[in-house]
C-alpha atoms as a PDB file:
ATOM      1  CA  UNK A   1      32.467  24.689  10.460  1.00  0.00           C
ATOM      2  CA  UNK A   2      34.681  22.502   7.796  1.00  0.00           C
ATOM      3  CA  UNK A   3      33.132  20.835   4.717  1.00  0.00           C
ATOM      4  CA  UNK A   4      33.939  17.479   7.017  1.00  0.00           C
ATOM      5  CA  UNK A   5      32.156  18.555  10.299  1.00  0.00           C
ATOM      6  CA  UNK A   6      28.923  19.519   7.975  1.00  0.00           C
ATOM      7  CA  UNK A   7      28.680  16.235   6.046  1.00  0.00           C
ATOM      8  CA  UNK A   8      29.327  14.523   9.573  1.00  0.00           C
ATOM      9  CA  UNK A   9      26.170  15.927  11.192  1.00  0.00           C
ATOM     10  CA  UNK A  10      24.386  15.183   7.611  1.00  0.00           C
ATOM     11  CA  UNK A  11      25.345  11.342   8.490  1.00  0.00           C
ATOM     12  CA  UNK A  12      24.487  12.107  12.100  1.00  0.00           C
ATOM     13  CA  UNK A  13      20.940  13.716  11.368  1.00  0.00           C
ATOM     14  CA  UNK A  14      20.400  10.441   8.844  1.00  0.00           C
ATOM     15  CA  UNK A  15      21.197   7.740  12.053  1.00  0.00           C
ATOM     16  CA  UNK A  16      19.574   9.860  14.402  1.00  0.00           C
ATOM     17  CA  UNK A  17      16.160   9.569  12.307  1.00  0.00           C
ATOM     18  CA  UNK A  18      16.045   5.333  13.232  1.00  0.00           C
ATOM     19  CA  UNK A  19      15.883   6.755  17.093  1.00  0.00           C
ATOM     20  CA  UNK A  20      12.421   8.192  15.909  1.00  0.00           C
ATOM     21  CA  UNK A  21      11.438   4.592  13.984  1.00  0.00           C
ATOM     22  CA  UNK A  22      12.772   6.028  10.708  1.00  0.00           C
ATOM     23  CA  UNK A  23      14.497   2.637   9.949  1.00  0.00           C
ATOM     24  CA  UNK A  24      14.535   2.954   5.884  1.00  0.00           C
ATOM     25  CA  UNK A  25      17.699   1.970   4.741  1.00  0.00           C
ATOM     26  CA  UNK A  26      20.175   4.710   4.118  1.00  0.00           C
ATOM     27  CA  UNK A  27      21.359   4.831   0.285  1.00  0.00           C
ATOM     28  CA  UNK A  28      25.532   3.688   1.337  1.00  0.00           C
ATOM     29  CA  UNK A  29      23.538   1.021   3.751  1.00  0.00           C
ATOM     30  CA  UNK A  30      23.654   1.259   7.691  1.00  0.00           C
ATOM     31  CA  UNK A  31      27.154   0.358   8.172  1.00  0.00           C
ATOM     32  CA  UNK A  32      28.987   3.583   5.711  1.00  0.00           C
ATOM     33  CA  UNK A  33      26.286   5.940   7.301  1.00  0.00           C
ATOM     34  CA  UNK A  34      26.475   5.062  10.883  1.00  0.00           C
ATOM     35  CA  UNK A  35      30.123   4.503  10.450  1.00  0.00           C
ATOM     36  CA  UNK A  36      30.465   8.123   9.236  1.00  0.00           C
ATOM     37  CA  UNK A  37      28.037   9.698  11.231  1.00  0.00           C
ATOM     38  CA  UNK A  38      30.661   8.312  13.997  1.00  0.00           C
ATOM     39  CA  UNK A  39      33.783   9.974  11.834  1.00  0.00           C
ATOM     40  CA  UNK A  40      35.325   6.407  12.097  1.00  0.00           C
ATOM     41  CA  UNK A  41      37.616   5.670   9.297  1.00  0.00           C
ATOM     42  CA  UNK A  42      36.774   1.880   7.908  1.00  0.00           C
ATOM     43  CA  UNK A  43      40.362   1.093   9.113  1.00  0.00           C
ATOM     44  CA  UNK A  44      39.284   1.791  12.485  1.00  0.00           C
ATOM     45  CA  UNK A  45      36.256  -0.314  12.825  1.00  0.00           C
ATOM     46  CA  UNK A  46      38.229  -3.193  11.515  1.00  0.00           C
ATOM     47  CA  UNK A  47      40.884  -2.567  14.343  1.00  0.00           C
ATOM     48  CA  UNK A  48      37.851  -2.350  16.878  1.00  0.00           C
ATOM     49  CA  UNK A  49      36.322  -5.521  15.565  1.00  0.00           C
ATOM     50  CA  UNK A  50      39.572  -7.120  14.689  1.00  0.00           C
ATOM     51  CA  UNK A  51      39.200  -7.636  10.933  1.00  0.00           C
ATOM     52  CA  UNK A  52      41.001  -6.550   8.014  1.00  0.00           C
ATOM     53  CA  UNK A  53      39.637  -3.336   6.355  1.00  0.00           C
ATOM     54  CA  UNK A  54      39.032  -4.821   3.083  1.00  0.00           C
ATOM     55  CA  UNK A  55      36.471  -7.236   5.109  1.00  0.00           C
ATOM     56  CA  UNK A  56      34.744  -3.861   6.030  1.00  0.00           C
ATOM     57  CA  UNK A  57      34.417  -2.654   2.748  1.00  0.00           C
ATOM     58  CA  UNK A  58      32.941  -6.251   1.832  1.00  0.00           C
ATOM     59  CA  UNK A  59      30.368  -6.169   4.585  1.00  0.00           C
ATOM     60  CA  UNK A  60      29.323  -2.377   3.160  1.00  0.00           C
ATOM     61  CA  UNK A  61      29.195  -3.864  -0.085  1.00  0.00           C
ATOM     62  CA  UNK A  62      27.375  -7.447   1.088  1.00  0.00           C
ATOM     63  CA  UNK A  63      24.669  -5.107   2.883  1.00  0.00           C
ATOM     64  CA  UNK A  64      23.665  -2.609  -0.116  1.00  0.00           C
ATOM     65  CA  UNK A  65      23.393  -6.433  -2.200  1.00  0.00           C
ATOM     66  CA  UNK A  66      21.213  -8.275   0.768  1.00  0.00           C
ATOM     67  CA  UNK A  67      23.939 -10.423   1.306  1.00  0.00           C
ATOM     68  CA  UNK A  68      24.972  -9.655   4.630  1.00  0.00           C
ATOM     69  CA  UNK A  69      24.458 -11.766   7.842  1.00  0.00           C
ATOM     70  CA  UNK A  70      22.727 -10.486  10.935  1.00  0.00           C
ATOM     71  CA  UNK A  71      25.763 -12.138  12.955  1.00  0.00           C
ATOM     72  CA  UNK A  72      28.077  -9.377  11.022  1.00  0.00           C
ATOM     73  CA  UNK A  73      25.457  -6.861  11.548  1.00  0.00           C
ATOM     74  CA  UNK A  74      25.047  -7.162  14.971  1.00  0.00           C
ATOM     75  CA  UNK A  75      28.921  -7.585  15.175  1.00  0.00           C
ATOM     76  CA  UNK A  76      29.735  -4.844  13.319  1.00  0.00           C
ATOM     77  CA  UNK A  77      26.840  -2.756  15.330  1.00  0.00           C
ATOM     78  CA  UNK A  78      28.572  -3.271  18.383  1.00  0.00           C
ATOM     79  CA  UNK A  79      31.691  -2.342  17.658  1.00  0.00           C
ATOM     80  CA  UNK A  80      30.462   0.660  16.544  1.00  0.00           C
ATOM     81  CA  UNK A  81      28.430   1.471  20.375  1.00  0.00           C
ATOM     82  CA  UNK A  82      25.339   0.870  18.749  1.00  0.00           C
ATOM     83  CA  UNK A  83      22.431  -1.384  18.973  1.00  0.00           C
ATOM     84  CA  UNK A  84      21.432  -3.785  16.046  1.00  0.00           C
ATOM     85  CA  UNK A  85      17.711  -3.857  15.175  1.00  0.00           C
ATOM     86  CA  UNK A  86      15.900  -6.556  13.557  1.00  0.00           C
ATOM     87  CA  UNK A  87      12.655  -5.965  12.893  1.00  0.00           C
ATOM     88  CA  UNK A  88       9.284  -7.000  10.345  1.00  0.00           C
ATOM     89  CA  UNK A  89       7.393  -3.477  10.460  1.00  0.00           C
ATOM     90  CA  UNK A  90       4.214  -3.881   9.397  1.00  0.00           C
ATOM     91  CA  UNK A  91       2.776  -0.482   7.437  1.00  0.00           C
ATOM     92  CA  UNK A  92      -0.416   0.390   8.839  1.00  0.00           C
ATOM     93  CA  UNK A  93      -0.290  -2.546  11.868  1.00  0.00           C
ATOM     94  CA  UNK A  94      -0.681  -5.809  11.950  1.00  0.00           C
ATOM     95  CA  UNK A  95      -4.839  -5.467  12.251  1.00  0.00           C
ATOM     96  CA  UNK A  96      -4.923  -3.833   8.841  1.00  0.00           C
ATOM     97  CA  UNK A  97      -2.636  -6.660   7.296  1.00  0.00           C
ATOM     98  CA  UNK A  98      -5.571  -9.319   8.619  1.00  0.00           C
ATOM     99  CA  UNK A  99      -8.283  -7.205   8.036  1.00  0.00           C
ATOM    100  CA  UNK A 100      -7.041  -7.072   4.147  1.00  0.00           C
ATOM    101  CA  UNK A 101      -6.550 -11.493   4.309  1.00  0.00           C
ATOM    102  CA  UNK A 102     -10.036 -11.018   5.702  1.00  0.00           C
ATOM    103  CA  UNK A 103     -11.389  -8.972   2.974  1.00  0.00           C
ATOM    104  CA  UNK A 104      -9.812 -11.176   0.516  1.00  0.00           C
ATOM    105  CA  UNK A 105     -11.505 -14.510   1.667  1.00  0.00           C
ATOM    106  CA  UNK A 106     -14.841 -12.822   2.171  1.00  0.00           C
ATOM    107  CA  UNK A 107     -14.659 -11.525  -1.393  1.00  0.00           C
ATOM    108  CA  UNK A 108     -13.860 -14.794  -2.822  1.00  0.00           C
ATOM    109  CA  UNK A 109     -16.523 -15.803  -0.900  1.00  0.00           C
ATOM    110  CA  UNK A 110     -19.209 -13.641  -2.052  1.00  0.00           C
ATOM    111  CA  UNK A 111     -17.956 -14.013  -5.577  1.00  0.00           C
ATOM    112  CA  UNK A 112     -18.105 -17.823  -5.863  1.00  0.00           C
ATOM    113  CA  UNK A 113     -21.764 -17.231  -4.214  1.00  0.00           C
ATOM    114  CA  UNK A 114     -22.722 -14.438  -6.460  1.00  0.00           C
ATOM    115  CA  UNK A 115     -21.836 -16.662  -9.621  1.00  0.00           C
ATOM    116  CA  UNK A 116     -24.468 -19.434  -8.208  1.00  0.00           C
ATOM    117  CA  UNK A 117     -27.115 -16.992  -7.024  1.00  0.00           C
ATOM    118  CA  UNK A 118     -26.624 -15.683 -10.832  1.00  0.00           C
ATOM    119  CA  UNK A 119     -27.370 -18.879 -12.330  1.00  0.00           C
ATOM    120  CA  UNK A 120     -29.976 -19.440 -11.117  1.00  0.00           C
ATOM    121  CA  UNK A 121     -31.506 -15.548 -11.664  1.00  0.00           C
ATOM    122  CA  UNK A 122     -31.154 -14.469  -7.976  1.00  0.00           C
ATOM    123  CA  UNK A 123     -28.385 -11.695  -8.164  1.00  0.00           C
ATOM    124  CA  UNK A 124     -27.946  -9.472  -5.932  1.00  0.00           C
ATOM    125  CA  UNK A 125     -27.531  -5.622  -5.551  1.00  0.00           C
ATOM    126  CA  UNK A 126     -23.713  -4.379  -5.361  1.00  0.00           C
ATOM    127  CA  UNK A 127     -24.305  -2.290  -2.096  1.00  0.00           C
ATOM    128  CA  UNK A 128     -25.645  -5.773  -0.808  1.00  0.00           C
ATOM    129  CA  UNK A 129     -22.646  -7.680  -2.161  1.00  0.00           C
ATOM    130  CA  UNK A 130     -20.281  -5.040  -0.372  1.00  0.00           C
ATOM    131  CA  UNK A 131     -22.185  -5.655   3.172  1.00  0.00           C
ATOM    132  CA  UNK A 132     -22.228  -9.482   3.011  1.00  0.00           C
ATOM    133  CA  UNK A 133     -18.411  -8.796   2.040  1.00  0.00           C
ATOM    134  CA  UNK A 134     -18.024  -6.937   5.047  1.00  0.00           C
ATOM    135  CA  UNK A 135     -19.863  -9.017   7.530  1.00  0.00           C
ATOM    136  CA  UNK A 136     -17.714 -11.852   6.024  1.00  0.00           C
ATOM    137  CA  UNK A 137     -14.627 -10.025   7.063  1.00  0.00           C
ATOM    138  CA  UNK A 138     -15.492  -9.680   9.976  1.00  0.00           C
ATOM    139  CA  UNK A 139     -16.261 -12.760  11.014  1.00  0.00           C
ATOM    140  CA  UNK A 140     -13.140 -14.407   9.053  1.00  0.00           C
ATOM    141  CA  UNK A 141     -11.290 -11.501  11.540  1.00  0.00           C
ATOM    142  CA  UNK A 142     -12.640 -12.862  14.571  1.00  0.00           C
ATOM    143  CA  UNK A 143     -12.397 -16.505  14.197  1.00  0.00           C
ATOM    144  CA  UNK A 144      -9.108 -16.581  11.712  1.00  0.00           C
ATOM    145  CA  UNK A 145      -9.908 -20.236  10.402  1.00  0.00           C
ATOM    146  CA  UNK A 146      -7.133 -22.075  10.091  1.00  0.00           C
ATOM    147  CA  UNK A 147      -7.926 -21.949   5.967  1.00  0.00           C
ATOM    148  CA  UNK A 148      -6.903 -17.987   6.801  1.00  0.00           C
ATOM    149  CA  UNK A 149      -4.273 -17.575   5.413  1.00  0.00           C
ATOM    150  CA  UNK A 150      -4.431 -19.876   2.272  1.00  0.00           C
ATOM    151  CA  UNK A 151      -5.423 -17.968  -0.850  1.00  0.00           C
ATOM    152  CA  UNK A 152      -7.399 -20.731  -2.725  1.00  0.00           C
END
């Protein structure tokens, strides 16, 4: 096997990660790696997609900077055979991001109680505080006022 043919399948084993929901960006950006993974020269994606190569080179550059369109993404996608994905992946699911909005509220909430109760000598117990917080939550979870998503 040639030095090319390894650092091809390298590329290759890199793309073929996003089939498994691996879609962290690549360090030379989607385009270079996919692009190489492929063993297309830059030259010849800008014949398939009927630009000049420097254009190519400016699109690879545009996406490592975040200034690249999705039209020339899902362009330049294509002409390579492959599929453009746009996507908002949340880390641990969309539930956790709300039940952490939730948890924030019902904090606030307990706090600005807690500071009341305490002026007038009627604190409460932490483990207390941390199951009002909690029934909070969940009740901010289930009815998502519209307030939710406001901070203050």
């Amino acid at each position: 096997m040639s030095v090319k043919q390894a650092v091809r399948q390298q590329y290759q084993a890199l793309v073929d990660l996003a089939q498994d929901g691996n879609l962290q960006l690549p360090a030379e950006g989607w385009i270079r790696t996919v692009r190489k993974a492929l063993g297309m020269s830059g030259a010849q994606l800008a014949g398939r997609m009927g630009v000049t190569r420097a254009r190519i080179a400016q699109a690879e550059q545009a996406e490592l900077q975040g200034g690249v369109t999705l039209k020339s993404m899902q362009a330049t996608a294509e002409a390579m055979g492959c599929r453009f994905v746009y996507a908002f992946v949340p880390p641990d699911g969309i539930e956790a991001i709300i039940g952490a909005q939730a948890r924030k509220k019902a904090q606030a909430i307990v706090a600005t109680a807690g500071k009341h109760m305490a002026l007038e000598n009627q604190a409460v117990s932490g483990n207390r505080t941390e199951r009002e917080v909690s029934r909070l939550a969940s009740g901010l979870m289930h009815e998502m006022p519209s307030d939710f998503w406001q901070d203050k």
